[in-house]
C-alpha atoms as a PDB file:
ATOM      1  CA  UNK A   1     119.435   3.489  83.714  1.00  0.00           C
ATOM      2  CA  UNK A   2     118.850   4.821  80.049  1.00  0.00           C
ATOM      3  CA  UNK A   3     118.562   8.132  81.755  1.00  0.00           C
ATOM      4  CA  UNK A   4     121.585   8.312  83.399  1.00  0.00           C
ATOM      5  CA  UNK A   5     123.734   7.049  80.391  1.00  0.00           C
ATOM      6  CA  UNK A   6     121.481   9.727  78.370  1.00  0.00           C
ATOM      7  CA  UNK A   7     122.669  12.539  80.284  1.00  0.00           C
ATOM      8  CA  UNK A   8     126.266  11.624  80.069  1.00  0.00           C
ATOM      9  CA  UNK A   9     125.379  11.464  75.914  1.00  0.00           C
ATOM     10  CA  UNK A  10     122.431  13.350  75.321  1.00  0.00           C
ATOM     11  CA  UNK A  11     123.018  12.974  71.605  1.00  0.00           C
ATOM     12  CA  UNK A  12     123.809   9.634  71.260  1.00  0.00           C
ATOM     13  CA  UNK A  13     121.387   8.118  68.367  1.00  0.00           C
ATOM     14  CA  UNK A  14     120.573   4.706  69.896  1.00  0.00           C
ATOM     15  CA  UNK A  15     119.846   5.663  73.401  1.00  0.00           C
ATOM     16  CA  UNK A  16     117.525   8.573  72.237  1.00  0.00           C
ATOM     17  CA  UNK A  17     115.939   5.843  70.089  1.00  0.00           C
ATOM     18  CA  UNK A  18     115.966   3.328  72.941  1.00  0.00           C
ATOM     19  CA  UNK A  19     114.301   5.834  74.809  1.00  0.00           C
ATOM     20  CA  UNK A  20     111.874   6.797  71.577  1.00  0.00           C
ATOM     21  CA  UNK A  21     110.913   3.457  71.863  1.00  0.00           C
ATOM     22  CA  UNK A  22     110.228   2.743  75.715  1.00  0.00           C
ATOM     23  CA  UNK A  23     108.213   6.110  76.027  1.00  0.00           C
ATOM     24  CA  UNK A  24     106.304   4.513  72.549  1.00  0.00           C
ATOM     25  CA  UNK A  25     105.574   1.826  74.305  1.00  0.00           C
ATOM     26  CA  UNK A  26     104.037   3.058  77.523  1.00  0.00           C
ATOM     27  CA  UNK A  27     101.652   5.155  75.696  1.00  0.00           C
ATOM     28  CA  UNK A  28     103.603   8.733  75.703  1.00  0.00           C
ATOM     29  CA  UNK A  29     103.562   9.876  72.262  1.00  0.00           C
ATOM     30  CA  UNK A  30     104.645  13.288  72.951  1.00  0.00           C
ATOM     31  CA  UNK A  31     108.062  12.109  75.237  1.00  0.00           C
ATOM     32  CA  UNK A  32     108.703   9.525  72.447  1.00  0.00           C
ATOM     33  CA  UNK A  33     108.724  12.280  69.990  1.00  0.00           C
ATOM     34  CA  UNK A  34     110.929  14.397  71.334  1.00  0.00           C
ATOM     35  CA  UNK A  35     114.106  11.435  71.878  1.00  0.00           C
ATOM     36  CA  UNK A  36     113.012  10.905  68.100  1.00  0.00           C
ATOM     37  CA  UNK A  37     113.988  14.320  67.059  1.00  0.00           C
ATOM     38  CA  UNK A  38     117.525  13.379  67.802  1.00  0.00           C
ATOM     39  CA  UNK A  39     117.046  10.318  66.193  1.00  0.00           C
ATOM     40  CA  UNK A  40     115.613  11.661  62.651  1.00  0.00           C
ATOM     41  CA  UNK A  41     118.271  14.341  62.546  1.00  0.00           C
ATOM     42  CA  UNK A  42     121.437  12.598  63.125  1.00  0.00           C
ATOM     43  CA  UNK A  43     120.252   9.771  61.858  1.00  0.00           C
ATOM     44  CA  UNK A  44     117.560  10.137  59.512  1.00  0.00           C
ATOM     45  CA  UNK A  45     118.003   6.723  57.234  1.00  0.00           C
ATOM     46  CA  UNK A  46     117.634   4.831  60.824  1.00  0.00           C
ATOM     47  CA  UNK A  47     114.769   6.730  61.922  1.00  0.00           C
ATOM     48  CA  UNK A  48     112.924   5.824  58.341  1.00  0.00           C
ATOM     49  CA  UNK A  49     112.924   2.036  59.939  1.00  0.00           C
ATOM     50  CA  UNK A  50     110.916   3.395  63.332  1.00  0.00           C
ATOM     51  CA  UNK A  51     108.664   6.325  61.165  1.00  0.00           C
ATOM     52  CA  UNK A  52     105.811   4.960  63.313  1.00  0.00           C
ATOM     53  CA  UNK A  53     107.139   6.668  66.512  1.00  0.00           C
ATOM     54  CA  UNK A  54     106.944  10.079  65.010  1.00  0.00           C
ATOM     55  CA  UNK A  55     103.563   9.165  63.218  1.00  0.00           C
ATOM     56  CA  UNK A  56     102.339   8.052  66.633  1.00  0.00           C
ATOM     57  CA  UNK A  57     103.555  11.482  68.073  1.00  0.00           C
ATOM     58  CA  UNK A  58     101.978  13.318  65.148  1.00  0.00           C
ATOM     59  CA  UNK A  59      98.660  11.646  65.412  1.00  0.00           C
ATOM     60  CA  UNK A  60      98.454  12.940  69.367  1.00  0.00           C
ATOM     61  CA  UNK A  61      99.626   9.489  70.478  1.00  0.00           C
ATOM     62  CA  UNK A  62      97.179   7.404  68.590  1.00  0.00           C
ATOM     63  CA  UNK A  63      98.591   3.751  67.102  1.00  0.00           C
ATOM     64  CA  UNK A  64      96.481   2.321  64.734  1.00  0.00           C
ATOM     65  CA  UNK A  65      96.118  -1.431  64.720  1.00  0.00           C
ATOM     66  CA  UNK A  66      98.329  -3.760  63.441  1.00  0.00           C
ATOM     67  CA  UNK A  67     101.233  -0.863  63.670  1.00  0.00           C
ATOM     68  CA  UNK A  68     104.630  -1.751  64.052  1.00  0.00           C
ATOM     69  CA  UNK A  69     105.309  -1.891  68.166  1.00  0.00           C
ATOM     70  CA  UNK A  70     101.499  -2.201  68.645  1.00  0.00           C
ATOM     71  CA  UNK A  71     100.970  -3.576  71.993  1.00  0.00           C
ATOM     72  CA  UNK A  72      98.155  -5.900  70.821  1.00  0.00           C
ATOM     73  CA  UNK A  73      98.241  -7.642  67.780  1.00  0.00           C
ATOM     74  CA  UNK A  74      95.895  -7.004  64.382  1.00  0.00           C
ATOM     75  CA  UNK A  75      93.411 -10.311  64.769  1.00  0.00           C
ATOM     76  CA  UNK A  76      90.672 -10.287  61.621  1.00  0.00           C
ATOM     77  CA  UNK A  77      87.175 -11.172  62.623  1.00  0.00           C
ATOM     78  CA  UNK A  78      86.127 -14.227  61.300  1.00  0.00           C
ATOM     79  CA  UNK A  79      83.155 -16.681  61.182  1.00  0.00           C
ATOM     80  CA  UNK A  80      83.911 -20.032  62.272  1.00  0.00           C
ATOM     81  CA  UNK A  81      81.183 -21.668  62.259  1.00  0.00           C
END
């Protein structure tokens, strides 16, 4: 569905950043990155909010815990005894 409407607008900010963010999410760093191009240079004060999509794309597609759109959450060990 995003496809489709991303073909008829190709550089339409929000669906290259909806898309940005889906491909984040399923693990493909290197497809996220490349809807986030659009994203940072049409819109670069909106793509400062989701920086953690390119920095995932930079890294080679590795999230760091506790990042933004992280599938798991950050838990901190602790002793409960």
């Amino acid at each position: 569905m995003l496809g489709d409407a991303l073909g008829r607008r190709p550089d339409s900010v929000y669906l290259n950043l909806a898309m940005a963010r889906s491909h984040y999410q399923s693990g493909d760093a290197r497809s996220a990155g490349r809807f986030f191009q659009v994203v940072r240079q049409r819109a670069p004060i909106l793509a400062s909010r989701y920086s953690y999509i390119e920095d995932a794309s930079a890294d080679g597609g590795v999230v760091r815990a506790g990042a933004p759109g992280a599938a798991d959450p950050l838990i901190w060990a602790a002793d409960f005894d």
